[in-house]
Every structure is written in structure tokens, then in C-alpha cells.
N, C-alpha and C. Protein backbone atom coordinates (compact mmCIF):
# COMPACT_ATOMS: atom_id res chain seq x y z
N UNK A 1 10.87 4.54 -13.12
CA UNK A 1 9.67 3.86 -13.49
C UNK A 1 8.71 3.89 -12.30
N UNK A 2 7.43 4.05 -12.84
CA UNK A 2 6.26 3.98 -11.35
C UNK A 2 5.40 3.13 -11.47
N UNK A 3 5.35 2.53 -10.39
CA UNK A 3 4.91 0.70 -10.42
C UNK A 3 3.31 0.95 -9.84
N UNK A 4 2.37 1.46 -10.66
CA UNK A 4 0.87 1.68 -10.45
C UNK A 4 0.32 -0.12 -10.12
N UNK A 5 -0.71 -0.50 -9.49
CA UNK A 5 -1.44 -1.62 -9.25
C UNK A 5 -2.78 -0.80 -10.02
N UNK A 6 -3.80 -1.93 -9.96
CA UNK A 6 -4.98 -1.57 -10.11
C UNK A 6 -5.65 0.18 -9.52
N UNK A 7 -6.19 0.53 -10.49
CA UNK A 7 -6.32 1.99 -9.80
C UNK A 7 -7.46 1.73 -9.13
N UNK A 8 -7.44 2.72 -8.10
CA UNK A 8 -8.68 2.33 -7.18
C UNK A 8 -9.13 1.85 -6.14
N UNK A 9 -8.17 0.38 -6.20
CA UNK A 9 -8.54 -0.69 -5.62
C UNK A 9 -8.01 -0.62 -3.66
N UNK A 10 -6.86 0.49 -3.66
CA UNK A 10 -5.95 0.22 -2.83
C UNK A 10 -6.72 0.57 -1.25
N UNK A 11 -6.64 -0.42 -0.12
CA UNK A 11 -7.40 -0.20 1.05
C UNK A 11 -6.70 0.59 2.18
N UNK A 12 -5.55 1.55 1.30
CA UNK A 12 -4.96 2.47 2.48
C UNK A 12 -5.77 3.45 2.63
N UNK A 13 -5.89 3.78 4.14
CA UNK A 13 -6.45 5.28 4.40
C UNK A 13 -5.35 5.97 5.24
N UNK A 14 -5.46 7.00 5.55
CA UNK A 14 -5.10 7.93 6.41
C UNK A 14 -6.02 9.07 7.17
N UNK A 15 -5.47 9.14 8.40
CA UNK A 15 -6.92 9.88 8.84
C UNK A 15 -5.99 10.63 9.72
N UNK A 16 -6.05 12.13 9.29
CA UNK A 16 -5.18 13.16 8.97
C UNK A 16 -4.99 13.89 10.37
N UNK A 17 -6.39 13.50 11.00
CA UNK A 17 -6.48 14.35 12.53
C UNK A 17 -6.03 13.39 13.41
N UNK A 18 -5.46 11.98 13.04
CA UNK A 18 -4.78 11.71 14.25
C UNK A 18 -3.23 11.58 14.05
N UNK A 19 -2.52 11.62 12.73
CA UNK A 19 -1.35 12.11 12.71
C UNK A 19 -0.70 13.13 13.40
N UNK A 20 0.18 12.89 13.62
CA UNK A 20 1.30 13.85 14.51
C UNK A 20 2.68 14.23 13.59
N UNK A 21 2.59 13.86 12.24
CA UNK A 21 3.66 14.19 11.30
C UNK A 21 5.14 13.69 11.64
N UNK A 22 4.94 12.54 12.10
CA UNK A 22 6.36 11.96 12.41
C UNK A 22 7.60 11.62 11.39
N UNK A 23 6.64 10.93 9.91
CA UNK A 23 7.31 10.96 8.98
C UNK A 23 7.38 9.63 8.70
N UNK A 24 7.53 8.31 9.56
CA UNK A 24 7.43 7.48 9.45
C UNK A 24 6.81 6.48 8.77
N UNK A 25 5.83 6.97 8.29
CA UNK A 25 5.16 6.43 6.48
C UNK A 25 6.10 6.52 5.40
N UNK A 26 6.42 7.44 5.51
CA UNK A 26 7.31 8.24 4.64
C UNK A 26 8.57 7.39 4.67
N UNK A 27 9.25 7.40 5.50
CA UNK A 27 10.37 6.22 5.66
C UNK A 27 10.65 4.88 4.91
N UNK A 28 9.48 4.41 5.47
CA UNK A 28 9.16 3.03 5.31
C UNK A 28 8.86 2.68 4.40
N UNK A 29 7.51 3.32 3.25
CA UNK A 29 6.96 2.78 2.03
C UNK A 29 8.04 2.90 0.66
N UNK A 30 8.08 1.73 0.77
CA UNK A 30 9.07 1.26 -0.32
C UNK A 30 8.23 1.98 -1.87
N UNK A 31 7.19 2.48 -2.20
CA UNK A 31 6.92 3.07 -2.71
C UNK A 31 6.58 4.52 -3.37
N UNK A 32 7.19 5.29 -2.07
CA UNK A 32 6.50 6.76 -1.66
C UNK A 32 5.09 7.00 -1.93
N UNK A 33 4.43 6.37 -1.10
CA UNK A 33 3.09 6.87 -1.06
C UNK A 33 2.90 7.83 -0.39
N UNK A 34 3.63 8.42 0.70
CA UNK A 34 3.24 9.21 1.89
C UNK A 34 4.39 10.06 1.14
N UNK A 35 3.90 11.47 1.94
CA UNK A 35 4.84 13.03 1.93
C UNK A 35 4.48 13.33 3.25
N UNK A 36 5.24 14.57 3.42
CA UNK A 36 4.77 14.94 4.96
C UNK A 36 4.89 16.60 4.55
N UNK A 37 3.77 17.13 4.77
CA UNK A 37 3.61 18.53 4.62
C UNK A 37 2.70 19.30 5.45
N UNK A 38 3.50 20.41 5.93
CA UNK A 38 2.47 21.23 7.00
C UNK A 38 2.61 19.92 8.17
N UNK A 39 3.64 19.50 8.48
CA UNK A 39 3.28 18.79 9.80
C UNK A 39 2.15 17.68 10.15
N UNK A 40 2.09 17.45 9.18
CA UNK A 40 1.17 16.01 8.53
C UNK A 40 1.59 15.29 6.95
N UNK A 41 0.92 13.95 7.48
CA UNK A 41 1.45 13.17 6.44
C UNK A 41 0.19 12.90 5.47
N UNK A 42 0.63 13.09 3.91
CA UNK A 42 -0.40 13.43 3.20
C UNK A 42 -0.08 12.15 1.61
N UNK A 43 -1.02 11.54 1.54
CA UNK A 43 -1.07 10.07 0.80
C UNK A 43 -0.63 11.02 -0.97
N UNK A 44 0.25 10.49 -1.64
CA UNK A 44 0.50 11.06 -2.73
C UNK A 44 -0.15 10.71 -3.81
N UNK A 45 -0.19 9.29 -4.41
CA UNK A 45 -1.19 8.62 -4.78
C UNK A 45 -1.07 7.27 -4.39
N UNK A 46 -2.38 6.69 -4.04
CA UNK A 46 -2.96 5.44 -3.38
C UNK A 46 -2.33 4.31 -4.27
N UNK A 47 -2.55 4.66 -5.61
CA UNK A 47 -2.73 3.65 -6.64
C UNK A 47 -0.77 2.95 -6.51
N UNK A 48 -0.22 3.64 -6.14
CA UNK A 48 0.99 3.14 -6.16
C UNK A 48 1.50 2.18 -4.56
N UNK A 49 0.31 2.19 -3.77
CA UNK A 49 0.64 1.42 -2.84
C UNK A 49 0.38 -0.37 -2.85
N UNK A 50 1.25 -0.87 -2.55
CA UNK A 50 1.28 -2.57 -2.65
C UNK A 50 0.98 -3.53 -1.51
N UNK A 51 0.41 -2.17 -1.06
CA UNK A 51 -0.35 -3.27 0.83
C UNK A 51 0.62 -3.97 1.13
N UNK A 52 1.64 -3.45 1.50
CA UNK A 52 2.29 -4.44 2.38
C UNK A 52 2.28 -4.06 4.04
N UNK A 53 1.74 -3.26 4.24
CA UNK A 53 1.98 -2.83 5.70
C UNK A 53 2.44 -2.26 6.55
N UNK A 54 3.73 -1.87 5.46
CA UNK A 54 4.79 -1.43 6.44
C UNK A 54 4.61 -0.08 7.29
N UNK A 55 3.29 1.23 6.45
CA UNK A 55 3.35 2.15 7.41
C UNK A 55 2.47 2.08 8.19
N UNK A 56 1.00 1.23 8.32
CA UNK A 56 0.87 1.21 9.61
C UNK A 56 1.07 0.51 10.24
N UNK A 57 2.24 -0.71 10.11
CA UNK A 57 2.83 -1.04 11.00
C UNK A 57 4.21 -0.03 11.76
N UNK A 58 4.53 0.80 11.46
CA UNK A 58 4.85 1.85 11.89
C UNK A 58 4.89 2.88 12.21
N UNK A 59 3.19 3.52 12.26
CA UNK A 59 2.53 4.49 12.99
C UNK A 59 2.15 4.65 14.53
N UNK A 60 2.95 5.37 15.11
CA UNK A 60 2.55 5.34 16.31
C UNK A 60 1.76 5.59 16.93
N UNK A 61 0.66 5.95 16.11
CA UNK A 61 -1.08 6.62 16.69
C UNK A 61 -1.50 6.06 15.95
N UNK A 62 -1.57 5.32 15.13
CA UNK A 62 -2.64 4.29 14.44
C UNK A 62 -3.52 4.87 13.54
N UNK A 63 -2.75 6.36 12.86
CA UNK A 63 -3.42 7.03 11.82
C UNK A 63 -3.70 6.46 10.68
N UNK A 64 -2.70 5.37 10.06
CA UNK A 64 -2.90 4.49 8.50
C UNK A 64 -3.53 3.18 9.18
N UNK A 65 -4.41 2.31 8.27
CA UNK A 65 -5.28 1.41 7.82
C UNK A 65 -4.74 1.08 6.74
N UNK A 66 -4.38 -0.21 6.89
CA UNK A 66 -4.56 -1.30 5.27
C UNK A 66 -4.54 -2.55 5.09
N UNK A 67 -5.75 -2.99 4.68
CA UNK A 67 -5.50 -4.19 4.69
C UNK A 67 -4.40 -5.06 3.95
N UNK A 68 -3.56 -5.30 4.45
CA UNK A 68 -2.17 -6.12 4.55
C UNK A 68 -2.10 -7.52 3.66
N UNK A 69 -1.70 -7.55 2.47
CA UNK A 69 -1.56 -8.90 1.74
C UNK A 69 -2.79 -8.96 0.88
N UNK A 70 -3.48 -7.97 0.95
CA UNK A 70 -4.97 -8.27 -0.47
C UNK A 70 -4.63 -7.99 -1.48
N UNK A 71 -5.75 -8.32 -2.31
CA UNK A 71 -5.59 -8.15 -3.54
C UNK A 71 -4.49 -8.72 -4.69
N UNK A 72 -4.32 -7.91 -5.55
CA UNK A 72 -3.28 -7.75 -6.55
C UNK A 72 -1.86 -7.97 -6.14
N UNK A 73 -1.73 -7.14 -5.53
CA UNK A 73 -0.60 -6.49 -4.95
C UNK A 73 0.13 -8.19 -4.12
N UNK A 74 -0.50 -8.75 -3.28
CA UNK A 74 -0.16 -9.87 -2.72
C UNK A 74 -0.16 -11.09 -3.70
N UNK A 75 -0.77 -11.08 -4.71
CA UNK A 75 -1.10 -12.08 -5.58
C UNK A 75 0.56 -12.12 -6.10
N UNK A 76 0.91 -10.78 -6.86
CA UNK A 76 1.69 -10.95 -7.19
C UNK A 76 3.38 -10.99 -6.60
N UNK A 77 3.62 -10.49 -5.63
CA UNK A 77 4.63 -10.98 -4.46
C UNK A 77 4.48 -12.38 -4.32
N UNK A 78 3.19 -13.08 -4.45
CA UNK A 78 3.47 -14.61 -3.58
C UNK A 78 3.69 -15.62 -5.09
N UNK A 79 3.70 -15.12 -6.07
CA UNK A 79 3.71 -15.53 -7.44
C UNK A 79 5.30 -15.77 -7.37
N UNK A 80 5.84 -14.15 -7.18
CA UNK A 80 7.41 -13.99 -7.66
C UNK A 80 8.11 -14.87 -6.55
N UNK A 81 7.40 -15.11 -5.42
CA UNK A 81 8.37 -16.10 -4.04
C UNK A 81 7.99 -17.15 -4.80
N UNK A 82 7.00 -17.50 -5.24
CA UNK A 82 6.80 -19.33 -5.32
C UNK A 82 7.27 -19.25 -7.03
N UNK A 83 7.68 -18.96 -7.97
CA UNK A 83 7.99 -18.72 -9.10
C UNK A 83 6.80 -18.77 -9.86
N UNK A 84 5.46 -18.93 -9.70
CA UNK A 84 4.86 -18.83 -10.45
C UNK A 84 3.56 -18.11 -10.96
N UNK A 85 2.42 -17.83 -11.65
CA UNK A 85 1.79 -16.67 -12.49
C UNK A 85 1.53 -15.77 -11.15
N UNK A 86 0.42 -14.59 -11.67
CA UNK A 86 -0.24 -13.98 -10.04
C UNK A 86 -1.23 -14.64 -9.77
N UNK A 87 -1.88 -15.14 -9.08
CA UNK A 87 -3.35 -15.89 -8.78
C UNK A 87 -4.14 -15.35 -7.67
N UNK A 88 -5.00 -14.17 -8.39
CA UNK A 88 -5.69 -13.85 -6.82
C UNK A 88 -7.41 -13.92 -7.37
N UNK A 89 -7.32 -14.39 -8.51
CA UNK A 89 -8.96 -15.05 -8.78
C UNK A 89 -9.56 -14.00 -9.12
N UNK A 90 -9.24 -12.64 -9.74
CA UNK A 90 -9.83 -11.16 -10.13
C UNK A 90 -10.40 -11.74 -11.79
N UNK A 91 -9.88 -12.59 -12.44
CA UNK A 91 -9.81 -12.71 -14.21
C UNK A 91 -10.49 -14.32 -14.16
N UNK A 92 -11.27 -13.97 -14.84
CA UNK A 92 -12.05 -15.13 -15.48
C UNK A 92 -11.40 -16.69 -15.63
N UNK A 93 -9.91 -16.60 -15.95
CA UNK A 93 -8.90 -17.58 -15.98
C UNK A 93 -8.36 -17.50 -14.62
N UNK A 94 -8.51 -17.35 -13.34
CA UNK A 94 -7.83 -17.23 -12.14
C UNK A 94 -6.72 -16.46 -12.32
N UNK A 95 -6.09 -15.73 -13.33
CA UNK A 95 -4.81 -15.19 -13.24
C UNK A 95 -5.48 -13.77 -12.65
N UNK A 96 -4.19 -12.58 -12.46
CA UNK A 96 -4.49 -10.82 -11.81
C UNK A 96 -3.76 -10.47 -12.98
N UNK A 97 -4.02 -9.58 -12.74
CA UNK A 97 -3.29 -8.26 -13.26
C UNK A 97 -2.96 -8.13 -14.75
């Protein structure tokens, strides 16, 4: 199964000329957003990333950007910890997704 968020929305970048193709995106994203090809790491699709952080908190040149806990994606993680709906204020009724 592939766990898409809002399309579009997602604030990862990658910026390709300062990668060094370590792989370490790749590792880490509990989603596979990252591949590594030709000795660089290349975003597969965005829409499946859940901002959590983990690859550029594990880039050692500071090639990935994301803002960490926005959106959707955080709404609904802090829903499933506290047991209850997603609430990140996107829907007319305060509910996401």
C-alpha cells in the first residue's frame, strides 16, 4: 500500500549540486522518498513524504530542506499519539485530511 498525503503540499526539497550521494535519505525515510542514482540522491515522489525529518536530519551537507511537523502529515501523527481526529485547521470543520 502507498500512503500519499495531500499532493503538492510537501516542503521537501533537494538541491542536487550539493549532494555527495551518500544514501542516507534513502536509509532513513520510512517512506522511500529518496533513490540514489548516478551518485546522487534523486526525490521519487514528494507526495509520499510525511515531514518528519529524518533525512535532513541526516544529511551531511545539508542538501534536503523540510519543514519538520507541518501540515497534514503532523496533524495526523499527533491525532494517532493523543487518540484523537487530525486537527491541523485545513477544513472548514477544523478537521485534515
Amino acid at each position: 500500500m502507498k500512503l500519499e498525503y495531500l499532493r503538492g503540499v510537501s516542503t521537501l526539497k533537494l538541491d542536487v549540486d550539493k549532494c555527495i550521494g551518500c544514501g542516507m535519505c534513502a536509509v532513513v525515510c520510512p517512506h522511500a522518498v529518496f533513490k540514489v542514482e548516478n551518485r546522487k540522491a534523486a526525490i521519487t515522489d514528494a507526495d509520499l513524504c510525511m515531514e518528519c525529518g529524518a533525512c535532513a536530519g541526516n544529511c551531511p551537507v545539508d542538501a534536503i530542506t523540510v519543514k519538520k511537523g507541518v501540515g497534514c502529515a503532523q496533524a495526523v501523527r499527533t491525532g494517532f499519539l493523543k487518540g484523537t481526529e487530525p486537527d491541523c485547521d485545513c477544513g472548514d470543520d477544523g478537521t485534515c485530511c
